[in-house]
Protein backbone atom coordinates (compact mmCIF):
# COMPACT_ATOMS: atom_id res chain seq x y z
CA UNK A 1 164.38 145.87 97.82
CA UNK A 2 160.69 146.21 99.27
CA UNK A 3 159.74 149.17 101.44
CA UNK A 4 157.30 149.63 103.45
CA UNK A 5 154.07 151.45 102.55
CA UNK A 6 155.03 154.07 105.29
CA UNK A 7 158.59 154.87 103.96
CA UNK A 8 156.91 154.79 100.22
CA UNK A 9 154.30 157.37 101.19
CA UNK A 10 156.76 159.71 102.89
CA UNK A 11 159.23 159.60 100.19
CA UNK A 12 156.39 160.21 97.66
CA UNK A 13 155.66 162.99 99.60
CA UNK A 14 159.45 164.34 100.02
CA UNK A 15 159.72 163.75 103.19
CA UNK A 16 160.37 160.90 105.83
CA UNK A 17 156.88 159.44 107.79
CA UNK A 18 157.26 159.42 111.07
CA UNK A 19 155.36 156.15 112.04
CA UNK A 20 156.63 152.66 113.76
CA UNK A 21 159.10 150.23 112.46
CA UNK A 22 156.97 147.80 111.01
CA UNK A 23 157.26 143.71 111.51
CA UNK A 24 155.12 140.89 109.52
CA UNK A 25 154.77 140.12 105.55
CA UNK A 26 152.82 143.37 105.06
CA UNK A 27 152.38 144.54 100.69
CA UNK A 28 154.11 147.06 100.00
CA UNK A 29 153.92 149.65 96.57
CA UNK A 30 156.36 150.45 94.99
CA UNK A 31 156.55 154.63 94.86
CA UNK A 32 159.10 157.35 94.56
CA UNK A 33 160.31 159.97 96.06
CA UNK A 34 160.72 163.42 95.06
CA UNK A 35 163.84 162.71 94.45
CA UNK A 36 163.78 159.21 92.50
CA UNK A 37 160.63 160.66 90.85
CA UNK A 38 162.80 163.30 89.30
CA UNK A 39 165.57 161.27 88.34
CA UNK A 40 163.98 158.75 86.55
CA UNK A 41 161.76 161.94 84.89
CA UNK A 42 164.75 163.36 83.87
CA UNK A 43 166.72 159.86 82.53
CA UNK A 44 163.50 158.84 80.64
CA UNK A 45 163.20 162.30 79.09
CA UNK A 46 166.58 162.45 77.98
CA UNK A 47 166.38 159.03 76.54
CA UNK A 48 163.42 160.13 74.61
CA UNK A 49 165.37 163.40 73.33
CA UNK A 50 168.22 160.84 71.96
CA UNK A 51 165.67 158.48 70.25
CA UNK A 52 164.26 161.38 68.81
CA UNK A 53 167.75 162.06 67.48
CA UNK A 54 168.73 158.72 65.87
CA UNK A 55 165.44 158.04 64.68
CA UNK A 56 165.38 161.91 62.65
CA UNK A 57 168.63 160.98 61.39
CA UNK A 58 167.00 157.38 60.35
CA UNK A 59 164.37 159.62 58.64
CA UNK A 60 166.29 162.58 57.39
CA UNK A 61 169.59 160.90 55.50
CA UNK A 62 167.87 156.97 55.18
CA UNK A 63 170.35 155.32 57.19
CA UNK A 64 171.13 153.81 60.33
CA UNK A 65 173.37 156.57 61.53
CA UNK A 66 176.89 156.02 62.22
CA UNK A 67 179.36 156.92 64.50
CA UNK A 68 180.42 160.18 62.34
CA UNK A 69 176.90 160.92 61.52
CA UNK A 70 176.25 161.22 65.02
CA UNK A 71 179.69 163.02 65.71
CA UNK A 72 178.49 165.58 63.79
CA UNK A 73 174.90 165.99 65.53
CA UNK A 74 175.75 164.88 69.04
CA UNK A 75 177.59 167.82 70.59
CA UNK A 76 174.93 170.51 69.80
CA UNK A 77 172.37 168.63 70.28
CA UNK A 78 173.98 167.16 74.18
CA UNK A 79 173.49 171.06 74.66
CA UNK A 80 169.88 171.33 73.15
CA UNK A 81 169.29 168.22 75.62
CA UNK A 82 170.66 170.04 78.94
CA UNK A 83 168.51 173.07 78.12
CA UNK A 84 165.30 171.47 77.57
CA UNK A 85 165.88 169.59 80.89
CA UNK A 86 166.42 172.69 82.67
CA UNK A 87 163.43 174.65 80.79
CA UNK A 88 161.35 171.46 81.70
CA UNK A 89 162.46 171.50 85.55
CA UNK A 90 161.24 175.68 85.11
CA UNK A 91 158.53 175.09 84.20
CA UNK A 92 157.45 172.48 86.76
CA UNK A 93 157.15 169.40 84.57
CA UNK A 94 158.81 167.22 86.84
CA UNK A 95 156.50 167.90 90.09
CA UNK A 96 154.34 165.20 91.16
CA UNK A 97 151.12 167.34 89.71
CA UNK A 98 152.59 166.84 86.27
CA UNK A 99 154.54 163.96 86.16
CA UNK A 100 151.33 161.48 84.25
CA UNK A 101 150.38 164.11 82.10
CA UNK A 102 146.87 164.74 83.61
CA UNK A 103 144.41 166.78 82.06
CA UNK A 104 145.80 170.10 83.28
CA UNK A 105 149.47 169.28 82.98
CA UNK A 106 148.93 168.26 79.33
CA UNK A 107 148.48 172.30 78.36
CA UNK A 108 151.54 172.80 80.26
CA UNK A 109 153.91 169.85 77.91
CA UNK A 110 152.60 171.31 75.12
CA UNK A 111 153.46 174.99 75.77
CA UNK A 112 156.91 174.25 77.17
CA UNK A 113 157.62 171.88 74.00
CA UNK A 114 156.31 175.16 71.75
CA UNK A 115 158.94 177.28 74.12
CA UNK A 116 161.98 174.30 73.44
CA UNK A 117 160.96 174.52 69.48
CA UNK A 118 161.81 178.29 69.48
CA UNK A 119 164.47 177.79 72.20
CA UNK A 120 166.10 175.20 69.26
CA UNK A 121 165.46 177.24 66.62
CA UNK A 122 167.18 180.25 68.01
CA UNK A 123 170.13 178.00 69.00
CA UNK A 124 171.15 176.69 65.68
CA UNK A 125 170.29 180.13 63.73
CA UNK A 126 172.76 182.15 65.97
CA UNK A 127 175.02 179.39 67.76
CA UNK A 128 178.24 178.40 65.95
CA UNK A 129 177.28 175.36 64.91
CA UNK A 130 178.80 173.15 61.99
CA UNK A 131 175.51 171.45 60.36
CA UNK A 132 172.51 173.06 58.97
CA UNK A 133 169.35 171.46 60.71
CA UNK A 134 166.33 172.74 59.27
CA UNK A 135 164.29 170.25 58.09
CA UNK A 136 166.10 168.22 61.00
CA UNK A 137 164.32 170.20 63.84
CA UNK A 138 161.29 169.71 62.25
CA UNK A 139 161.29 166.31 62.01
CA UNK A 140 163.15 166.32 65.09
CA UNK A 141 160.51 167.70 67.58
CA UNK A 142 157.88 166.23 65.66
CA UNK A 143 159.67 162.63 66.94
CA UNK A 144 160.46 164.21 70.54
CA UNK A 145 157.27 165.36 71.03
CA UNK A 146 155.22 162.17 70.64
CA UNK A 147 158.08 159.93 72.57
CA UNK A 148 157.99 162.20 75.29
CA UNK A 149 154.12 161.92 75.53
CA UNK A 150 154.36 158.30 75.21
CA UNK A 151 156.97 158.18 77.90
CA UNK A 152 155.17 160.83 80.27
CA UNK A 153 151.42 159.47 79.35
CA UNK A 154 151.93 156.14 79.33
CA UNK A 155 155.49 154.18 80.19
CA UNK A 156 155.80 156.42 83.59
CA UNK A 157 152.54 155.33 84.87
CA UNK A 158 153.27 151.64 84.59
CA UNK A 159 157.02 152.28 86.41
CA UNK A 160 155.57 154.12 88.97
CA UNK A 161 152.28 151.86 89.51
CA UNK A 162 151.60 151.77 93.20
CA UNK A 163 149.74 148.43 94.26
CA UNK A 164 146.16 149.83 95.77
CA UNK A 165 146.60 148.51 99.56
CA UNK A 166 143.45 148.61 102.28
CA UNK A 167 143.74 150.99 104.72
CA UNK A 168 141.65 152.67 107.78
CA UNK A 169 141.40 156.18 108.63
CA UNK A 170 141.20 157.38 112.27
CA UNK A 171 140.44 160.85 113.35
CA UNK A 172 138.28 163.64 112.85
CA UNK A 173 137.85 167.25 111.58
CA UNK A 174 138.00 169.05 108.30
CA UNK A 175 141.72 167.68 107.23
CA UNK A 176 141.05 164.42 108.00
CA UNK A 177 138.15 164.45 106.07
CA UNK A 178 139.94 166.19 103.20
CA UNK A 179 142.78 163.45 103.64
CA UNK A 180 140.06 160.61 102.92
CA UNK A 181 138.71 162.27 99.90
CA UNK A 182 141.87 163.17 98.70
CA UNK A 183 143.55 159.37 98.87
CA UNK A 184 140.43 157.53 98.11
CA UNK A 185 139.63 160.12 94.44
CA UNK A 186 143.01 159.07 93.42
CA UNK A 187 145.20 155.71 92.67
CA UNK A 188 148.38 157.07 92.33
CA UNK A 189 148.97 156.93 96.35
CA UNK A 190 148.89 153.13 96.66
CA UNK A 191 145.99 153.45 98.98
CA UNK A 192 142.23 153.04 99.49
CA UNK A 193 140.56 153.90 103.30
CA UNK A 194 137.88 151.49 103.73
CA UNK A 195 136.37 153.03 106.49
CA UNK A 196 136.60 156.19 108.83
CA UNK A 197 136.64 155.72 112.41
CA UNK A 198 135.49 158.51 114.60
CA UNK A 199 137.46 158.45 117.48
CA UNK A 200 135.03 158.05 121.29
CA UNK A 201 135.55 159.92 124.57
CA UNK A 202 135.45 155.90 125.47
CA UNK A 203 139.23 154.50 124.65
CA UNK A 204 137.65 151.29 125.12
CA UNK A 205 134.67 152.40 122.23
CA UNK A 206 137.62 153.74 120.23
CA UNK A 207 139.70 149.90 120.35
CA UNK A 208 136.15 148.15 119.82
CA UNK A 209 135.81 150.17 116.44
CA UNK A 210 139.17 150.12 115.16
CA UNK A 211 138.92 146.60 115.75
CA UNK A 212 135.64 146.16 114.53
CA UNK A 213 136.69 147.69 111.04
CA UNK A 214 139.79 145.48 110.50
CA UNK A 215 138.02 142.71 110.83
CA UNK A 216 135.38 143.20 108.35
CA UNK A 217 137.90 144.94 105.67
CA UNK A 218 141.24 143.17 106.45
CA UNK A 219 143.10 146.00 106.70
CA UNK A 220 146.86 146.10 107.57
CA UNK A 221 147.56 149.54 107.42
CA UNK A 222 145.87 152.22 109.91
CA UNK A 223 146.28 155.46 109.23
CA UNK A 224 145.59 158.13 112.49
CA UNK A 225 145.28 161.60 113.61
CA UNK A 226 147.96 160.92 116.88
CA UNK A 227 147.66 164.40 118.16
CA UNK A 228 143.95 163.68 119.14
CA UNK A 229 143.61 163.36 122.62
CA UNK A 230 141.04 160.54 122.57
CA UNK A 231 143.46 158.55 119.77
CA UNK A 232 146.38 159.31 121.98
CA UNK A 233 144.76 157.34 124.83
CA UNK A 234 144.71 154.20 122.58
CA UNK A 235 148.21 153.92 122.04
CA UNK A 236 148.94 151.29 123.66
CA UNK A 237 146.45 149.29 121.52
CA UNK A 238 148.05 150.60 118.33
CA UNK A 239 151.47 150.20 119.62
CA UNK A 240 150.22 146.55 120.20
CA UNK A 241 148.83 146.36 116.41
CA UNK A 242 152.96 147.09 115.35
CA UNK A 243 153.79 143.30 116.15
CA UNK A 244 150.87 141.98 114.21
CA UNK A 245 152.18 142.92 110.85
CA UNK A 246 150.26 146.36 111.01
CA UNK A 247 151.22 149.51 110.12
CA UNK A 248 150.61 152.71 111.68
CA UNK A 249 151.02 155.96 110.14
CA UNK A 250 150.46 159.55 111.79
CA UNK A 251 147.76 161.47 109.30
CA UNK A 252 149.95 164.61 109.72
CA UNK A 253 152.74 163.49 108.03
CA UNK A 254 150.73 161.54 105.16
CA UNK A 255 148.62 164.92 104.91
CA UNK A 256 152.25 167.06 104.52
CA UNK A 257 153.44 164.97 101.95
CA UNK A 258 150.22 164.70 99.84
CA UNK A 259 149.03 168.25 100.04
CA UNK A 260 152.60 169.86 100.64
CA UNK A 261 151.54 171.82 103.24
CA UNK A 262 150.89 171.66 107.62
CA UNK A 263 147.50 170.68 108.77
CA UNK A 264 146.79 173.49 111.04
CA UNK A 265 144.23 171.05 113.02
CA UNK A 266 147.44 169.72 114.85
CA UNK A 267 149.38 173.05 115.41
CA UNK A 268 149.89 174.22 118.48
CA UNK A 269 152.77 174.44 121.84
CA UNK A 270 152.90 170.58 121.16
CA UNK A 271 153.69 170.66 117.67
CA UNK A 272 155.92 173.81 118.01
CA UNK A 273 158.05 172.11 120.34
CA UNK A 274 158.28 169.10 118.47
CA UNK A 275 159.62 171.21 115.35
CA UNK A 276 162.07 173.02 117.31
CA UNK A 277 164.94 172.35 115.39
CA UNK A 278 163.83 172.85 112.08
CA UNK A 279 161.19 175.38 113.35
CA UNK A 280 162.74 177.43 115.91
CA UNK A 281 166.09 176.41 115.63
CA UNK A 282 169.06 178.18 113.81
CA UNK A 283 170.85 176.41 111.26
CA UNK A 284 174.67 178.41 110.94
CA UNK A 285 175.48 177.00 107.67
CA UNK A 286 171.81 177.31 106.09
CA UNK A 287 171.01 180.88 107.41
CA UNK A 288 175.11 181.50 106.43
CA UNK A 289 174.96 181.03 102.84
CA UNK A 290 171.05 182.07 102.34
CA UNK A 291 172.17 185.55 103.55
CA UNK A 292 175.08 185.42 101.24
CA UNK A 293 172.97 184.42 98.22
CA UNK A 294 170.54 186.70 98.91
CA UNK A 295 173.04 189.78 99.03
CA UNK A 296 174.97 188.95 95.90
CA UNK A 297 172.01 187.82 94.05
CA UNK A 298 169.84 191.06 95.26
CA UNK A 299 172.98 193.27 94.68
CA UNK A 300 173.63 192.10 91.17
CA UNK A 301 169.83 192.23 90.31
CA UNK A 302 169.32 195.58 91.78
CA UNK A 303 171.94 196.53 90.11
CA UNK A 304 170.77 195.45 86.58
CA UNK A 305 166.82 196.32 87.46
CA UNK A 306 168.47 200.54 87.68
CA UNK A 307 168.03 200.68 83.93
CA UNK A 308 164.17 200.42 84.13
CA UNK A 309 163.91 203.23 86.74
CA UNK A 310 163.62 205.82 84.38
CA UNK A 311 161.43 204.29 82.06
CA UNK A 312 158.93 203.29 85.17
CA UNK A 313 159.19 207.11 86.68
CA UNK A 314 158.44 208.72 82.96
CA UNK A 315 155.22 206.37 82.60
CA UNK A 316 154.03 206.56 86.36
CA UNK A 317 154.43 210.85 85.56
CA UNK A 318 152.78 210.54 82.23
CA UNK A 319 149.72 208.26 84.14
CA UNK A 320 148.67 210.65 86.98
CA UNK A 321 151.93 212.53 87.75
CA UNK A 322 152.43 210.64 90.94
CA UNK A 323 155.48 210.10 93.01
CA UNK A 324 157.61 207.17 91.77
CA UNK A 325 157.92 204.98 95.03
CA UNK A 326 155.49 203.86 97.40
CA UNK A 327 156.41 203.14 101.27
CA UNK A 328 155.12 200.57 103.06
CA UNK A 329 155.29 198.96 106.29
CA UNK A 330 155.22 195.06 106.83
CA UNK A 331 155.76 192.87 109.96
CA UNK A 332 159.24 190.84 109.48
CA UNK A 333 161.22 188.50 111.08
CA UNK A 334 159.85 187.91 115.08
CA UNK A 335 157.36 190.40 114.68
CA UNK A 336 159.47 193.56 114.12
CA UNK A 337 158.30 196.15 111.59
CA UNK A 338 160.19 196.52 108.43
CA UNK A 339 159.57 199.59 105.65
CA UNK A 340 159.49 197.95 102.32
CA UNK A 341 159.81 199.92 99.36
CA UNK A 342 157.97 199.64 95.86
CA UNK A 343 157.01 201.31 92.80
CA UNK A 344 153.71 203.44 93.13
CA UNK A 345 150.95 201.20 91.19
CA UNK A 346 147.97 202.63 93.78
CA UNK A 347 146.14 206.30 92.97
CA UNK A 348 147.50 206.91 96.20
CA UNK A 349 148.85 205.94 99.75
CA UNK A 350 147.56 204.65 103.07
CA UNK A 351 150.12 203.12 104.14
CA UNK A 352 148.07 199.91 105.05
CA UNK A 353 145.12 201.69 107.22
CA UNK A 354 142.40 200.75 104.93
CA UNK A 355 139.34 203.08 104.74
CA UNK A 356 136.53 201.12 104.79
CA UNK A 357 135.35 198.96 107.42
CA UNK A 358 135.90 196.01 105.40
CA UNK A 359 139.52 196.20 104.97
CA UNK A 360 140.13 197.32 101.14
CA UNK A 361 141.98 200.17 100.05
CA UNK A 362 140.06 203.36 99.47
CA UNK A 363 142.38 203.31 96.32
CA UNK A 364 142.47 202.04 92.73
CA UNK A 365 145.06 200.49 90.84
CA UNK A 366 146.50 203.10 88.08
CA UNK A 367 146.84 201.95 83.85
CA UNK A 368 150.63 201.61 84.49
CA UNK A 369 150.10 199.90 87.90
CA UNK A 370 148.38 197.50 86.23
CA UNK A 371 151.13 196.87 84.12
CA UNK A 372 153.87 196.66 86.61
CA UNK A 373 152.25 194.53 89.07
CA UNK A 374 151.43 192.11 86.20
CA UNK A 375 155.24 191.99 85.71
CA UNK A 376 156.49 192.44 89.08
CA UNK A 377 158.51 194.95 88.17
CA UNK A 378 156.84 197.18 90.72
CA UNK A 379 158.27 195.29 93.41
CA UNK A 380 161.78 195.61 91.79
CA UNK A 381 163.07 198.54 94.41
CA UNK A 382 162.36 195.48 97.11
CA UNK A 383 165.72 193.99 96.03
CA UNK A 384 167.53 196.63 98.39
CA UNK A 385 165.45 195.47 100.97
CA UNK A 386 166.65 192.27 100.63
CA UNK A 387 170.51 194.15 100.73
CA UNK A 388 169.81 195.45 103.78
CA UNK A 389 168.77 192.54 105.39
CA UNK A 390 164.79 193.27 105.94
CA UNK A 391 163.78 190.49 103.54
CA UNK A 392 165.05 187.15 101.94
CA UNK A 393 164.62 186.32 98.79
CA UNK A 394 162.63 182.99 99.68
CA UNK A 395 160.24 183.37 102.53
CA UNK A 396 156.62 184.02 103.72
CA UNK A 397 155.31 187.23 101.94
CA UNK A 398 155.48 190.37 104.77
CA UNK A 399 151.92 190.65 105.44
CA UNK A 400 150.74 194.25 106.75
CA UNK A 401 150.15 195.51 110.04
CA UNK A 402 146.68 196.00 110.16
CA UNK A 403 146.14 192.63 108.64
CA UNK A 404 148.56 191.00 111.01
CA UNK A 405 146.60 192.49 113.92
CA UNK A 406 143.63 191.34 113.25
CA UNK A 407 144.37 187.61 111.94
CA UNK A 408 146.51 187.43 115.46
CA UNK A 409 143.08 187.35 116.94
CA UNK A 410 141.23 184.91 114.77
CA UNK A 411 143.67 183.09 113.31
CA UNK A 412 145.42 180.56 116.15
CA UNK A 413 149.35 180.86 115.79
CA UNK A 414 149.52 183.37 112.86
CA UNK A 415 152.45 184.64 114.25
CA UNK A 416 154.53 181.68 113.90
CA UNK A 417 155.02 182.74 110.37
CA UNK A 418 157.16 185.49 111.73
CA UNK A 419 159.57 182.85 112.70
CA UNK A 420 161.57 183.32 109.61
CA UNK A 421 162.50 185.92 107.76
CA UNK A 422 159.91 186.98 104.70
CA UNK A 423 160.61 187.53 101.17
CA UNK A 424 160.10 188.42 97.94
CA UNK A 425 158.34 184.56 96.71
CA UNK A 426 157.47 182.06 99.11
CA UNK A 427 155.69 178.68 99.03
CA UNK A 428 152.80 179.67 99.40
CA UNK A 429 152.74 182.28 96.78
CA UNK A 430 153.46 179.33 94.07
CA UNK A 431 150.81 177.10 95.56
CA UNK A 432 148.05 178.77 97.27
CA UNK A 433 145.97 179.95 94.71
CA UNK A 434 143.26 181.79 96.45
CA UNK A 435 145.09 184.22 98.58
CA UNK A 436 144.00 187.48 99.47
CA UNK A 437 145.61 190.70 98.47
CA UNK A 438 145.31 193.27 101.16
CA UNK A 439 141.86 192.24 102.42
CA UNK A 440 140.71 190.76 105.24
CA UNK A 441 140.01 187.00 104.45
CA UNK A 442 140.32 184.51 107.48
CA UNK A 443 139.76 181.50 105.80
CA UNK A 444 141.79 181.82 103.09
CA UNK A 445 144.43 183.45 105.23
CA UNK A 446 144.42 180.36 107.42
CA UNK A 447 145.14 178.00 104.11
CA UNK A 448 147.86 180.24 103.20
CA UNK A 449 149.12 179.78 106.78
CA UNK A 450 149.80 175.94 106.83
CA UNK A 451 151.97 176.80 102.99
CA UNK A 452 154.17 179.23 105.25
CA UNK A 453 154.64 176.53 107.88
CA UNK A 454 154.92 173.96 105.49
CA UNK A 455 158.17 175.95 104.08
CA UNK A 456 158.99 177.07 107.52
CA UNK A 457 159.52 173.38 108.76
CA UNK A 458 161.06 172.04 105.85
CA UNK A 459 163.71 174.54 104.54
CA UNK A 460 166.25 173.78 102.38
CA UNK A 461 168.36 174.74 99.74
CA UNK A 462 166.55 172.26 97.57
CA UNK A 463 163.33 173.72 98.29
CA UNK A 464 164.33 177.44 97.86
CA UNK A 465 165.23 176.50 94.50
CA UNK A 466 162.24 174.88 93.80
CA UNK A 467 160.27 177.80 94.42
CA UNK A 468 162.34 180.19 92.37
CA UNK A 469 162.05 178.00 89.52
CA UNK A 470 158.17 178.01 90.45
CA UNK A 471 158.17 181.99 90.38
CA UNK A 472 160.16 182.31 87.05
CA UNK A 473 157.74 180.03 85.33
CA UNK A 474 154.63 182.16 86.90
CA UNK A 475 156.19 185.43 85.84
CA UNK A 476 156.25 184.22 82.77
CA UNK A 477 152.88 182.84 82.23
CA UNK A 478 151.65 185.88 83.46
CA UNK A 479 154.13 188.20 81.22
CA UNK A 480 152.45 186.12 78.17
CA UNK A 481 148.67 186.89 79.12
């Protein structure tokens, strides 16, 4: 069945477009969702680790193997399979930023294929398996590695081709701008803006250029920033465009799904209001059952995490003879203070009221400090915070008091963040890779702002998971370093 270019680009995204219902023979390309993208991700990668198998046992015994043959290597290898999935999913292999094996993503195959060779190796040295596989894993991930390539680089891209449609671009500002770049440096979103229309204090100027631009480029598909004031005044002249056969998409939502994360151009009372449910609202069953994950998970953990206490206090008294916990408070849930509590990995502790007139700490980071922040573990003792109810594991990171103050003032709705409860890893921990640590940075701040709102708005169970499978694979890149 055909979609529509809207519904394609929202489902790419994750998430559903909110634009018209769309009338007329009007191209569409055919993309996937999150969702789909995964699945067929997953099916073609597990087709490539069964290949692999029949073609080492091909190579290995000089046969085409049969049924008992393959009795005999199927069941460990079904649970070899289900593992590598799962360390694949970890390790982000099936998000849209790795799915074609770009330049960047091709490190990342290659280090989780060395992590599934020792993963396999440990599983048939100490499992209680029947068959002795050693020159069979060999040859084995010498086969899956090159399908899996060849499936990732090169069959994927042809099953997910999207047909490059010509679109027009209406609005104005920084994220529009960054929206045009973005969709016109890349082919993978089906789409090409021809031209950019500035919107005019005129409505009539505004219809005259829109106009103007489909004529000369033939465009069916109009993409624009509905929250302007001077666009809003021509709809009635898009609304018009729906029964011509063209589509109309809002740039917020086709900026959320490509960048993963709220243009802060359109938020506001408006906006707010429109997200009410999913923003402001409560969801019983959601907020039920993260609360109950979040105790038995951060009980257990806690729990488990006791054993390093001792080792942390003798090396944090063998440093610079320091105390062994630091207090802290953050700003939580609707703007109420929370104490947070950590392992020391300062010289000492100001409790947030920074000493120079630029914001950073009049204190260093000790040797062991180092260590522990590299690890996390100094943010273990947060767990019981997360027990008592103060944080959640998932969430937007507490942010301190003095910081909160002053990004209040510069930053517009900063304290919408505060609508949820913080925690330990949020969204825009795994994907906002410039953020500042205790300083004062507005600009940065204000990108790591449309992340938290990005999470805030869209919530889920599927999207908590997400980013703890995110956090685990950063924790252990950074564990290896």
């Amino acid at each position: 069945m055909r979609q529509s270019l809207c519904q394609a680009l929202g489902m790419m995204g994750g998430i559903h477009l909110k634009c018209t219902q769309i009338h007329g023979n009007v191209s569409s390309m055919p993309a996937f969702s999150n969702t789909k993208r995964t699945i067929v991700l997953v099916v073609g990668d597990v087709l490539a680790y069964v290949f692999s198998l029949i073609l080492t046992l091909m190579i290995r015994y000089s046969i085409i193997p049969g049924r008992e043959l393959l009795a005999q290597h199927v069941q460990a290898f079904s649970v070899l399979i289900v593992i590598f999935v799962l360390v694949n999913l970890s390790a982000g292999l099936y998000d849209k930023r790795a799915a074609f094996l770009r330049t960047g993503s091709r490190n990342l195959f290659v280090t989780v294929q060395i992590v599934n060779v020792m993963i396999g190796v440990l599983f048939f040295y100490f499992a209680p398996v029947s068959i002795a596989p050693k020159a069979n894993l060999v040859i084995y991930f010498i086969i899956s590695t090159f399908l899996l390539y060849l499936w990732r680089a090169v069959m994927f891209p042809v099953v997910s081709h999207a047909r490059i449609q010509n679109a027009i671009l209406v609005g104005t500002g920084a994220d529009v701008n960054d929206l045009f770049d973005e969709v016109n440096g890349s082919v993978r979103y089906g789409l090409r803006f021809m031209e950019k229309i500035l919107p005019a204090q005129q409505v009539e100027t505004t219809v005259r250029r829109v106009s103007e631009a489909m004529a000369r480029t033939r465009a069916q598909i109009i993409v624009a920033d509905l929250y302007n004031p001077q666009i809003e005044q021509a709809t009635p002249f898009l609304y018009s465009l729906v029964f011509t056969g063209v589509q109309i998409i809002d740039t917020e939502r086709l900026y959320e799904s490509i960048f993963d994360r709220i243009p802060l151009s359109i938020v506001g009372e408006r906006w707010l209001i429109e997200q009410s449910n999913t923003v402001l609202g409560t969801r019983l069953v959601y907020d039920a059952l993260k609360r109950t994950i979040d105790v038995v998970i951060a009980g257990l953990s806690g729990l488990v995490s006791l054993v390093l206490y001792p080792l942390v206090f003798i090396a944090i008294k063998l440093d610079d003879g320091g105390p062994l916990f630091t207090y802290q408070e953050r700003v939580g849930k609707n703007g109420q203070p929370v104490r947070i509590v950590k392992f020391r990995s300062m010289s000492g502790e100001d409790h947030g009221r920074y000493g120079s007139a630029g914001g950073a700490s009049k204190h260093v980071v000790t040797r062991v400090g180092r260590i522990i922040r590299t690890t996390r573990i100094d943010e273990l003792p947060q767990l019981w915070n997360v027990v008592k109810g103060d944080l959640s594991l998932i969430g937007p990171r507490p942010e301190l008091p003095a910081l909160t103050a002053i990004y209040e003032k510069e930053i517009p709705y900063y304290n919408a963040r505060h609508l949820v409860k913080p925690g330990l890893s949020g969204w825009a921990q795994i994907y906002h890779e410039a953020h500042p640590h205790h300083a004062v940075d507005t600009t940065e701040t204000s990108n790591k702002l449309s992340y938290d709102l990005y999470y805030i708005k869209n919530r889920s169970f599927g999207l908590d998971l997400k980013i703890v499978l995110r956090t685990i694979q950063i924790l252990l890149k950074r564990m290896g370093k």
